[in-house]
Protein backbone atom coordinates (compact mmCIF):
# COMPACT_ATOMS: atom_id res chain seq x y z
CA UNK A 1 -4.83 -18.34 22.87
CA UNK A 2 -4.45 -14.65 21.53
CA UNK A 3 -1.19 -16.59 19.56
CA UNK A 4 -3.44 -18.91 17.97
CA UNK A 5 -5.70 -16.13 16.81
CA UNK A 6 -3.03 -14.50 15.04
CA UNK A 7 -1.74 -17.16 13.46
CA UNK A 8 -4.92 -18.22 11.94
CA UNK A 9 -4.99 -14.43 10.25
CA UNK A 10 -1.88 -15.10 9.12
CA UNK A 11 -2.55 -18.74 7.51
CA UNK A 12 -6.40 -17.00 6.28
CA UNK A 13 -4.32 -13.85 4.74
CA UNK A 14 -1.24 -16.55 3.33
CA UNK A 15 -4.02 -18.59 1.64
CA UNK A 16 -6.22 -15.77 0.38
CA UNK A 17 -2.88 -14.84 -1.33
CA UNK A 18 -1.85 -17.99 -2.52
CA UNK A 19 -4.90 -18.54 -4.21
């Protein structure tokens, strides 16, 4: 679960950045 977390930061942060 605590994997999925993080990887949903990561995909927010990725995103946030893209954009």
């Amino acid at each position: 679960m605590l994997r999925d977390q993080v990887c949903l930061s990561s995909c927010s942060l990725s995103l946030n950045l893209s954009l």
